[in-house]
C-alpha atoms as a PDB file:
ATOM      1  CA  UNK A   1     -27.232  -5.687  21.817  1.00  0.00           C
ATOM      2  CA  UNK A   2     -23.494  -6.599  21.407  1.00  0.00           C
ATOM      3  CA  UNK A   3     -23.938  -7.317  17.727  1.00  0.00           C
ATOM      4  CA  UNK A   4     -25.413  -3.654  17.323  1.00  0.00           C
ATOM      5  CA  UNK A   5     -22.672  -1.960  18.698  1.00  0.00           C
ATOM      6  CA  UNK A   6     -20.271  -4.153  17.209  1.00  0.00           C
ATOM      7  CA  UNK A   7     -21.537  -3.119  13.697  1.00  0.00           C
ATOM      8  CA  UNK A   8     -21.929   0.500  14.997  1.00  0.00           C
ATOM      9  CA  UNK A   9     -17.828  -0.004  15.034  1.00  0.00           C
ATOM     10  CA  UNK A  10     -17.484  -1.177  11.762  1.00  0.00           C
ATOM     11  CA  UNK A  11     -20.163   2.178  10.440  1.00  0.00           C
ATOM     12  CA  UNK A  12     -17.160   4.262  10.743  1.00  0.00           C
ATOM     13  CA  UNK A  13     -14.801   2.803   7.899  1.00  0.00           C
ATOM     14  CA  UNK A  14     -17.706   3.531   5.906  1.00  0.00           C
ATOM     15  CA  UNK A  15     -18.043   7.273   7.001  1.00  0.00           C
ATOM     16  CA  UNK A  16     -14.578   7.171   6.125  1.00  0.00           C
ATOM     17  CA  UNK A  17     -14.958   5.964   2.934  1.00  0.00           C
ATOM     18  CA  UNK A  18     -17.449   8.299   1.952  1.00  0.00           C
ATOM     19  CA  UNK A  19     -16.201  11.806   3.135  1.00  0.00           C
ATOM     20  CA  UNK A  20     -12.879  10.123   1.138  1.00  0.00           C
ATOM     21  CA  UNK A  21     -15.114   9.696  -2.139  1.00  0.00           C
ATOM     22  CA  UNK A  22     -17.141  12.849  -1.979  1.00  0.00           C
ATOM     23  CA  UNK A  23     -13.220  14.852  -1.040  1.00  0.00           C
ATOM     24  CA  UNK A  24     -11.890  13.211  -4.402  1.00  0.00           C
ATOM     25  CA  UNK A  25     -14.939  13.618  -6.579  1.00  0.00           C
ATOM     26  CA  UNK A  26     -14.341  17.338  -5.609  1.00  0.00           C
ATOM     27  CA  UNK A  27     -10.728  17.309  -5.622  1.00  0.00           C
ATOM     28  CA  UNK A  28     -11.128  15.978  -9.160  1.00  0.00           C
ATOM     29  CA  UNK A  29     -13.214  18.788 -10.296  1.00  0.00           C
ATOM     30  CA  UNK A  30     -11.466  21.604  -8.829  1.00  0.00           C
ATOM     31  CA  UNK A  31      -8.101  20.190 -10.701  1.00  0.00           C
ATOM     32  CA  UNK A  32     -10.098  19.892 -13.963  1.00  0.00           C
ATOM     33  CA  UNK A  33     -11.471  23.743 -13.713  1.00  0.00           C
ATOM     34  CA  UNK A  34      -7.420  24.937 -12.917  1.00  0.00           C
ATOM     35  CA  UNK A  35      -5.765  23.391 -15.499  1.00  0.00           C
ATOM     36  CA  UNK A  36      -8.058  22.566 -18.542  1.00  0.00           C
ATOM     37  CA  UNK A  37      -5.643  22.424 -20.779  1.00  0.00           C
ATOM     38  CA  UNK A  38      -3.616  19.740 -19.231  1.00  0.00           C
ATOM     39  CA  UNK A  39      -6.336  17.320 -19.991  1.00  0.00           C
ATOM     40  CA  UNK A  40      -4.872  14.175 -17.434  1.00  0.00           C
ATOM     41  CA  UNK A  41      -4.510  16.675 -14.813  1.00  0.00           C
ATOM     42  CA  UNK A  42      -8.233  15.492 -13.701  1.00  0.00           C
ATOM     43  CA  UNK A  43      -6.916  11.748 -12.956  1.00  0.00           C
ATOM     44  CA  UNK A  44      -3.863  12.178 -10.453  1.00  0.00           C
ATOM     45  CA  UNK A  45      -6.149  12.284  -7.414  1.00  0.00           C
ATOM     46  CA  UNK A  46      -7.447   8.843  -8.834  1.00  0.00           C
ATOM     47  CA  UNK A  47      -4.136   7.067  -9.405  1.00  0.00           C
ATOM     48  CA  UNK A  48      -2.372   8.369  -5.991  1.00  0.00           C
ATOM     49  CA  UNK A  49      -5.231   6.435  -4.186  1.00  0.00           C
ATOM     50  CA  UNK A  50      -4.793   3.419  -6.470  1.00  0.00           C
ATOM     51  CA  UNK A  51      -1.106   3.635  -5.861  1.00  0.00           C
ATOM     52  CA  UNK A  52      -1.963   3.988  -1.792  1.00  0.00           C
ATOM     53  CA  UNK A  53      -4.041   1.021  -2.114  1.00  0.00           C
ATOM     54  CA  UNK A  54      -1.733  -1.119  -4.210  1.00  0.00           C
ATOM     55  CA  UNK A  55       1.215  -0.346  -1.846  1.00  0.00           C
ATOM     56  CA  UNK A  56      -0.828  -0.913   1.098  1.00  0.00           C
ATOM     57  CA  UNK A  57      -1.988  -4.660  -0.350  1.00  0.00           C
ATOM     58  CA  UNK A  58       2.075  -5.501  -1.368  1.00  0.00           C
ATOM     59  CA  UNK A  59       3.015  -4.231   2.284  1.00  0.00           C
ATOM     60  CA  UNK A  60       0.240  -6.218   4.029  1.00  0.00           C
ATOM     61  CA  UNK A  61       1.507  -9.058   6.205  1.00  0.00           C
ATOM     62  CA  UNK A  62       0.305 -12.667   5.631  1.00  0.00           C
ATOM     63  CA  UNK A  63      -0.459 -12.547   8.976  1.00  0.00           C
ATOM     64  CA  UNK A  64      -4.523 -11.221   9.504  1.00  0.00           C
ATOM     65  CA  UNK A  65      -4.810 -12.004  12.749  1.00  0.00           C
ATOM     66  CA  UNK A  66      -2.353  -9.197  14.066  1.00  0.00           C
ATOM     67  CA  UNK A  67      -4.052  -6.430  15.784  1.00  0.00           C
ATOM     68  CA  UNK A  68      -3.445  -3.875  12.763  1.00  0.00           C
ATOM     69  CA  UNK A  69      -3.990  -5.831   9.920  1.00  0.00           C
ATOM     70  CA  UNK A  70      -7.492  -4.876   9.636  1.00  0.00           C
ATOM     71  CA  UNK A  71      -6.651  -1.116   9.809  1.00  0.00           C
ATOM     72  CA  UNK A  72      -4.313  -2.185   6.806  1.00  0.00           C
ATOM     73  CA  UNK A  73      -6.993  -4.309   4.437  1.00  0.00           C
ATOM     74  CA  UNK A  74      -9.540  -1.023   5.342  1.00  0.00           C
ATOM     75  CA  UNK A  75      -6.804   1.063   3.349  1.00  0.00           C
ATOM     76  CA  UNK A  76      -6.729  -1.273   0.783  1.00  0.00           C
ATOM     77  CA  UNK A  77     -10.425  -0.951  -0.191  1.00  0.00           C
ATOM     78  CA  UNK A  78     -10.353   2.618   0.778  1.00  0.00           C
ATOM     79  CA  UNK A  79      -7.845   3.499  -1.495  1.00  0.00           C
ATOM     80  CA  UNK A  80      -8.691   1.194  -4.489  1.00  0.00           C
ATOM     81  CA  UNK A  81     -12.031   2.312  -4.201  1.00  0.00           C
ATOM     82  CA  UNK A  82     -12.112   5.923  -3.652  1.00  0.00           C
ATOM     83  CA  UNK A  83      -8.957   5.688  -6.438  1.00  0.00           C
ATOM     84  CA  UNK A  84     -11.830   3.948  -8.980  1.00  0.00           C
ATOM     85  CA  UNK A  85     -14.084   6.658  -8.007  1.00  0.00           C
ATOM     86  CA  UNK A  86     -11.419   9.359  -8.782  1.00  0.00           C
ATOM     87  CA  UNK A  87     -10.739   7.917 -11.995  1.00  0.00           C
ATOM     88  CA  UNK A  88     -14.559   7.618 -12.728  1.00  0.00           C
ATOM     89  CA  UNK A  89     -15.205  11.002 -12.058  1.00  0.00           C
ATOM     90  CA  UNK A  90     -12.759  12.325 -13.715  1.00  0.00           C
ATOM     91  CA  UNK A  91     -13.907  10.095 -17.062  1.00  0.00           C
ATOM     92  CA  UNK A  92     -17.276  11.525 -16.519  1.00  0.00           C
ATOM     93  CA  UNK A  93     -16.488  14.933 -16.202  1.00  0.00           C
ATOM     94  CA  UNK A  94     -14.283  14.383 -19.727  1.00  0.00           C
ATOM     95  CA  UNK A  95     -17.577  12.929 -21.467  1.00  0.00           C
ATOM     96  CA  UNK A  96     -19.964  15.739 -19.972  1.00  0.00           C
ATOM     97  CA  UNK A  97     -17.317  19.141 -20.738  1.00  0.00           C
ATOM     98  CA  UNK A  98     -16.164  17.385 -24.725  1.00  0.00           C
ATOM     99  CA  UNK A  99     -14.762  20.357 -26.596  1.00  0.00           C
ATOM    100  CA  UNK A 100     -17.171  22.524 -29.074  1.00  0.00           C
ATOM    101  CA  UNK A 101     -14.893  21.774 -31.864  1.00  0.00           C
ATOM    102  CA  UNK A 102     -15.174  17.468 -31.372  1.00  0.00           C
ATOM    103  CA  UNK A 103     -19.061  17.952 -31.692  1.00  0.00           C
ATOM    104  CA  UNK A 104     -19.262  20.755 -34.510  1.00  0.00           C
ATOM    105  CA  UNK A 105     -16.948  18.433 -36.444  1.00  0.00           C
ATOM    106  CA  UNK A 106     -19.325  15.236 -36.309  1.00  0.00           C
ATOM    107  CA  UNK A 107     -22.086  17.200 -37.467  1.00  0.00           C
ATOM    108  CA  UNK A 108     -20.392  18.739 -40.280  1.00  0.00           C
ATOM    109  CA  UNK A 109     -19.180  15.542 -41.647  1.00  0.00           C
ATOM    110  CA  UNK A 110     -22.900  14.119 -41.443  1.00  0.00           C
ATOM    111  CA  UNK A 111     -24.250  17.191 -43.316  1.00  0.00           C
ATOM    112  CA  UNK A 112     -21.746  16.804 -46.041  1.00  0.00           C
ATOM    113  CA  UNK A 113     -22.325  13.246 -46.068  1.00  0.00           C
ATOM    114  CA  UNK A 114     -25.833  14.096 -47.083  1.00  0.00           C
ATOM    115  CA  UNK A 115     -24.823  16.419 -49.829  1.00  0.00           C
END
């Protein structure tokens, strides 16, 4: 029974860590639909996490057994992670929204190849 609500503890870092992905994933698209024409607008969400993370893991002591080290390594992966997912999304939503012009142009050259 202890071990149950021992990992019934551990269940909320990973709450955490997915309200945090889904918030990015839609931070990320909301940036992308204000400000299309800044095309690496879509990616800051991504790299402030990444930098949260990396500053978290340079700060962390070499010390784990302090009380509030593993509130520290849960930022770590919380930020690197959710940053990766940031950074994913924002690829994807690049691939999926490619401008008319990019996939007129590749046809074109194909049909004059033919010709």
């Amino acid at each position: 029974m202890s071990n149950l609500k021992e990992l019934l503890g551990y269940m909320e870092y990973a709450k955490m860590f997915i309200y945090i992905s889904i918030g990015t994933i839609i931070l990320t698209s909301i940036i992308y639909f204000l400000m299309k024409d800044f095309k690496l607008a879509k990616y800051i969400p991504g790299i402030i996490l990444i930098g949260i993370g990396l500053i978290s893991f340079f700060t962390l002591d070499t010390n784990i057994v302090i009380s509030k080290s593993p509130e520290r390594i849960m930022l770590i992966f919380i930020g690197l992670g959710c940053g990766l997912i940031g950074i994913l999304s924002g690829w994807i939503i690049d691939i999926f929204n490619k401008s008319d012009k990019t996939k007129k142009k590749g046809k074109r050259v194909k049909e004059q190849e033919e010709m």
